[in-house]
Structure formats: structure tokens, C-alpha cells
N, C-alpha and C. Protein backbone atom coordinates (compact mmCIF):
# COMPACT_ATOMS: atom_id res chain seq x y z
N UNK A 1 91.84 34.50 212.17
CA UNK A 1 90.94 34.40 211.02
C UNK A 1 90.87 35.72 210.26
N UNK A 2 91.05 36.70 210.77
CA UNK A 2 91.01 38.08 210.09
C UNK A 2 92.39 38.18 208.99
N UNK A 3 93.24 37.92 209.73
CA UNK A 3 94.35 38.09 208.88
C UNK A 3 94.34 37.12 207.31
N UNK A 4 93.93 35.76 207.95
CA UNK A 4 93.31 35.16 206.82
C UNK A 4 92.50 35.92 205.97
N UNK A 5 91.70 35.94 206.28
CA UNK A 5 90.14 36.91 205.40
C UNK A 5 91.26 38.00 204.39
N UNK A 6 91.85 39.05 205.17
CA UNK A 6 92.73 39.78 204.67
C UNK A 6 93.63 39.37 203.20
N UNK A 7 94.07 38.55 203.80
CA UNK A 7 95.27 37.81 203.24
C UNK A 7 94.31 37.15 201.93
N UNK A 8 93.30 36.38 202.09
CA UNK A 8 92.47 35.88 200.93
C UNK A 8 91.65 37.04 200.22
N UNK A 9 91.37 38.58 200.41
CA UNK A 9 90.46 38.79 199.39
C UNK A 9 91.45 40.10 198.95
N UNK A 10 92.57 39.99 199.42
CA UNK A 10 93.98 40.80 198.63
C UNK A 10 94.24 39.80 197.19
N UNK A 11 94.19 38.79 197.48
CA UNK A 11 95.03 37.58 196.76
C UNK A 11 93.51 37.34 195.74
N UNK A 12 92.03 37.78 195.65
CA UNK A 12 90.97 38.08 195.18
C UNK A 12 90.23 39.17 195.00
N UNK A 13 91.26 40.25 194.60
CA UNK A 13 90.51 41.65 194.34
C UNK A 13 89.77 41.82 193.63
N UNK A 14 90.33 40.91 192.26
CA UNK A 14 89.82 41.41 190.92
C UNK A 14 88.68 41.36 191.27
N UNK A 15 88.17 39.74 191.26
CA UNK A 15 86.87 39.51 191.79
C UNK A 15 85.89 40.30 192.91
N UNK A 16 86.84 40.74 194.05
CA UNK A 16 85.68 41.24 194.92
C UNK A 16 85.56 42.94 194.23
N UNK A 17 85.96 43.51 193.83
CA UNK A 17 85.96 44.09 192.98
C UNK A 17 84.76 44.44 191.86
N UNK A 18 84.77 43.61 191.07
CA UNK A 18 83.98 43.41 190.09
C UNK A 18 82.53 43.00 190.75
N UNK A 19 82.60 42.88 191.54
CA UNK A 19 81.36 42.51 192.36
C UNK A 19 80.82 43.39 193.01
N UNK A 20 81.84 44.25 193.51
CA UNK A 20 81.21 44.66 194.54
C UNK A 20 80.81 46.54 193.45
N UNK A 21 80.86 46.55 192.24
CA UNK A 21 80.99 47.43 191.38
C UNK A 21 79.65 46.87 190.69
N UNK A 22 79.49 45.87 190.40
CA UNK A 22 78.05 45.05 190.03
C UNK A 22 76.85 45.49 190.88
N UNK A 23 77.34 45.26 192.78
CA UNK A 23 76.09 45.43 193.54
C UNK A 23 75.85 47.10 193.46
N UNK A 24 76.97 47.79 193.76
CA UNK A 24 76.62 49.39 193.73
C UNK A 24 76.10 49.54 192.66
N UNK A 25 76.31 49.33 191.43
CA UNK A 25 75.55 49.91 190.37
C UNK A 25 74.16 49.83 190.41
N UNK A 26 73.38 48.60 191.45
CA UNK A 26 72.16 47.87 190.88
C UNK A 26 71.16 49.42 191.37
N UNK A 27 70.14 49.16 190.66
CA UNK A 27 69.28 50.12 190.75
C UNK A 27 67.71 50.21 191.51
N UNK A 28 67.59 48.98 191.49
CA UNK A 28 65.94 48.24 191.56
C UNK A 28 66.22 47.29 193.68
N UNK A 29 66.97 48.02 193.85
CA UNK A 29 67.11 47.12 195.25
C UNK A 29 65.97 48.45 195.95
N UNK A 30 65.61 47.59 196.97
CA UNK A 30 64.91 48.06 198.21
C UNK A 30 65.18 49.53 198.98
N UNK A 31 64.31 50.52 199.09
CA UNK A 31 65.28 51.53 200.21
C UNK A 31 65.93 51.33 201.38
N UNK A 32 65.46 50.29 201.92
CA UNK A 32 66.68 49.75 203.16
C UNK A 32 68.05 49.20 203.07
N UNK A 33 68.09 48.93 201.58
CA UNK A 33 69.41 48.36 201.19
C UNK A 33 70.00 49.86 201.16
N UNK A 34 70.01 50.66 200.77
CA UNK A 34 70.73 52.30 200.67
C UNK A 34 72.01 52.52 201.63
N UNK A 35 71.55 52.18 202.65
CA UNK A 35 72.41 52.35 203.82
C UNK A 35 73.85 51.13 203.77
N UNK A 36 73.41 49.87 203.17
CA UNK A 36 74.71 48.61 202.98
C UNK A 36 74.96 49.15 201.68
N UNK A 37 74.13 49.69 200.59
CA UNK A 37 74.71 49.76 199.56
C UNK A 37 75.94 51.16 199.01
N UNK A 38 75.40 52.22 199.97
CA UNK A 38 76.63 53.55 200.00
C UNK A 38 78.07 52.62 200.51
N UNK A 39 77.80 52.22 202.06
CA UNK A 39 79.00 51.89 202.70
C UNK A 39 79.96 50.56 201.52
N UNK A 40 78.84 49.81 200.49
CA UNK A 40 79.87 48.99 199.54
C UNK A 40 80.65 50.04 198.28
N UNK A 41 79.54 50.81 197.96
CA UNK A 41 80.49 51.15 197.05
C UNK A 41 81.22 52.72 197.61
N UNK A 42 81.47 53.07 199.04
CA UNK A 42 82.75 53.63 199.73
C UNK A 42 83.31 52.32 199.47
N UNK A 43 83.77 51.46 200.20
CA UNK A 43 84.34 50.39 200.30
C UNK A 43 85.22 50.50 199.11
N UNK A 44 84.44 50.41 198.18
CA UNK A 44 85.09 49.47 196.67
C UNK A 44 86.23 50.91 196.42
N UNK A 45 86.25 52.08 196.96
CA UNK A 45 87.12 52.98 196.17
C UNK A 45 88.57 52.70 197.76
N UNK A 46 88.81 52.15 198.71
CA UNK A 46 89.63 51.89 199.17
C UNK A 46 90.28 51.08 198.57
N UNK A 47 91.72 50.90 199.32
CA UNK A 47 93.32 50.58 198.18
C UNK A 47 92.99 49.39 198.94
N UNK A 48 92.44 48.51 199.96
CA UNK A 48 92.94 47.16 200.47
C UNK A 48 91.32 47.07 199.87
N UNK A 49 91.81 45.69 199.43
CA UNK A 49 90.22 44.99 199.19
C UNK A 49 89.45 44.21 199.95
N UNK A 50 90.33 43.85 201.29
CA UNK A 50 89.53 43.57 202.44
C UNK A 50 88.68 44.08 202.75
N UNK A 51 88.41 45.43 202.82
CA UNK A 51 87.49 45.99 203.22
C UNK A 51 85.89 46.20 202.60
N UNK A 52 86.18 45.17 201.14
CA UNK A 52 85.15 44.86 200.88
C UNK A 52 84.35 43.79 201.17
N UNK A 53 85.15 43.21 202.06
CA UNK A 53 84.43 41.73 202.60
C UNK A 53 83.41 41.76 203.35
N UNK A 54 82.98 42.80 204.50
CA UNK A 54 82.30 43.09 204.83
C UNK A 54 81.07 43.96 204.53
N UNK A 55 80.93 44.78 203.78
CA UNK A 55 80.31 45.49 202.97
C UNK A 55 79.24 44.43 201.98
N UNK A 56 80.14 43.22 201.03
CA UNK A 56 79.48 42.55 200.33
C UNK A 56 78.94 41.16 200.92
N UNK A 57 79.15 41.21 202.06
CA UNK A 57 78.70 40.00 202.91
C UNK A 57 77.26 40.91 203.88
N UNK A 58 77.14 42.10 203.97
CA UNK A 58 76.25 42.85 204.05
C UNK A 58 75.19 43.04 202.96
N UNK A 59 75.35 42.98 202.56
CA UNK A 59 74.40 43.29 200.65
C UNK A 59 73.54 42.11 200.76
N UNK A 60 74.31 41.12 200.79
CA UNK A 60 73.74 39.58 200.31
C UNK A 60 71.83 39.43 200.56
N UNK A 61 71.61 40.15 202.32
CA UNK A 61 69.93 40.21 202.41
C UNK A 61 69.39 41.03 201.17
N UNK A 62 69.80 41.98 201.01
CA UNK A 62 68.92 42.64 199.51
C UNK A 62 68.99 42.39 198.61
N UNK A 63 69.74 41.05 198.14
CA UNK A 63 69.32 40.71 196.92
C UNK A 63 68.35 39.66 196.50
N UNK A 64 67.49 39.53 195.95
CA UNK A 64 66.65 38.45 195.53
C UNK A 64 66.67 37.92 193.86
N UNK A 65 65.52 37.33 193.88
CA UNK A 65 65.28 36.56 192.78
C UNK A 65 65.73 37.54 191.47
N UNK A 66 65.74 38.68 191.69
CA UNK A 66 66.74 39.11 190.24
C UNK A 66 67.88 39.25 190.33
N UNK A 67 68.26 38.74 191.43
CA UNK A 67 69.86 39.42 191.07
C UNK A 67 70.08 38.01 191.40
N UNK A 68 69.68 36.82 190.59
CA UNK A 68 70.50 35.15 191.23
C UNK A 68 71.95 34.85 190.73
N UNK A 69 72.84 35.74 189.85
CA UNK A 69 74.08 35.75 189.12
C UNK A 69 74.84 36.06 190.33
N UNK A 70 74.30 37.55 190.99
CA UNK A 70 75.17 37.94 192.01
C UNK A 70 75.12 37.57 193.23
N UNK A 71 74.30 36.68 193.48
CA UNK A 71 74.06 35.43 195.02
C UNK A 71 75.01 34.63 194.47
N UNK A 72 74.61 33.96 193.43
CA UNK A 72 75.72 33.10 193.22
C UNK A 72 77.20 33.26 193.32
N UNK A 73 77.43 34.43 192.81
CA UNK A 73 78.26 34.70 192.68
C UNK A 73 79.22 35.25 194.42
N UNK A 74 78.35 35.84 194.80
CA UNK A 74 78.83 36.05 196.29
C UNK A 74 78.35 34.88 196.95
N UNK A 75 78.17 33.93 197.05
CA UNK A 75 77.56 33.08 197.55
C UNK A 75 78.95 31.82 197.19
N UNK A 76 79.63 32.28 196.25
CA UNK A 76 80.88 30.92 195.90
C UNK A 76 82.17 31.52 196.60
N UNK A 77 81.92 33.36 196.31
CA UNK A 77 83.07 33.73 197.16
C UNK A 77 83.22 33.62 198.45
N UNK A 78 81.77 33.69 199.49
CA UNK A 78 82.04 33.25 200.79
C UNK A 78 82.69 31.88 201.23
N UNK A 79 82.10 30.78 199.97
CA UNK A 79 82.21 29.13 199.89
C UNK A 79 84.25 29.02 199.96
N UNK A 80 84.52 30.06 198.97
CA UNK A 80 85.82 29.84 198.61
C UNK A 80 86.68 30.51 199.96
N UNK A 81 85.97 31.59 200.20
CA UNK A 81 87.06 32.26 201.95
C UNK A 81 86.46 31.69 202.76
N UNK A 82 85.53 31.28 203.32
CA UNK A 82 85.15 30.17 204.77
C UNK A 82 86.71 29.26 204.69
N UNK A 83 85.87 28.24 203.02
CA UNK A 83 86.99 27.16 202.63
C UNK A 83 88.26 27.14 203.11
N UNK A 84 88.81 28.86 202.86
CA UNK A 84 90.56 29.09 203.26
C UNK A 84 90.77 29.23 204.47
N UNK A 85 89.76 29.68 204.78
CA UNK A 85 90.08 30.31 206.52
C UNK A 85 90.37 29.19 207.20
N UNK A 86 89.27 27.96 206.97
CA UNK A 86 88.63 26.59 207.77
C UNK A 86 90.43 26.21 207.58
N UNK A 87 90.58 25.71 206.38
CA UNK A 87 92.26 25.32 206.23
C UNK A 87 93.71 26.21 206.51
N UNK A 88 93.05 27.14 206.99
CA UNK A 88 94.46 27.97 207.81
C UNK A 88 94.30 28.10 208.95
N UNK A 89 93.27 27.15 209.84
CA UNK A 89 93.27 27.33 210.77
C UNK A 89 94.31 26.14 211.82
């Protein structure tokens, strides 16, 4: 399943990417988020974009009712890599 995961968010950078450049920027999150939110945006300046999978699957508790674009939005990308993994298995 890892290699999957791998293999799917190489083949979805742009996106995890753009996302994960969305959550680091946010400003109004919680001080306990500080600690998931440094390690995403380290993350986002590494060359494999796997390594943002974890980072932005970390974030997801600190966001709430203002940020419902970027739940959604990470919330379709998990829908879409579960989805691949489940069928490469």
C-alpha cells in the first residue's frame, strides 16, 4: 500500500501541492496546529510529493468551519487515494 500511496500522489503533485501551500499559508489555525503545520510546509519544499501525504492527512484535525474548501478539498483527495490503493490491492 505504500508504494501505491507513493506511486498515486507523484502521479498528483500538482494538487497535493497546491494544497498543501494553501494549509501552510493559513494564519487563524490554533497553536497546537504549529507543530503539523511547520512539518507540512517542510514537507511541501521536498522533490517527492509523497511526503506530503502524511503531513496533510495530519492537518485535517485543525481545520474547521473556516477552512470547509480545504476539508473538502483534502477530504476528496483521501476519497481519490484510499479509492486507488483499495483497487491495487
Amino acid at each position: 500500500a505504500d508504494r501505491a500511496t507513493a506511486t498515486w500522489a507523484r502521479a498528483h503533485a500538482a494538487d497535493l501541492r497546491r494544497l498543501a501551500g494553501q494549509i501552510s499559508a493559513l494564519d487563524d489555525l490554533a497553536p497546537e496546529a504549529c507543530p503539523a503545520q511547520t512539518a507540512l510546509h517542510t514537507a511541501l519544499g521536498a522533490a517527492d510529493a509523497a511526503e506530503l501525504v502524511a503531513p496533510l492527512t495530519d492537518m485535517r484535525p485543525y481545520l474547521d468551519a473556516r477552512h470547509t474548501g480545504l476539508v473538502a478539498s483534502l477530504d476528496a483527495l483521501e476519497d481519490r487515494r484510499t479509492t486507488k490503493a483499495a483497487t491495487d490491492d
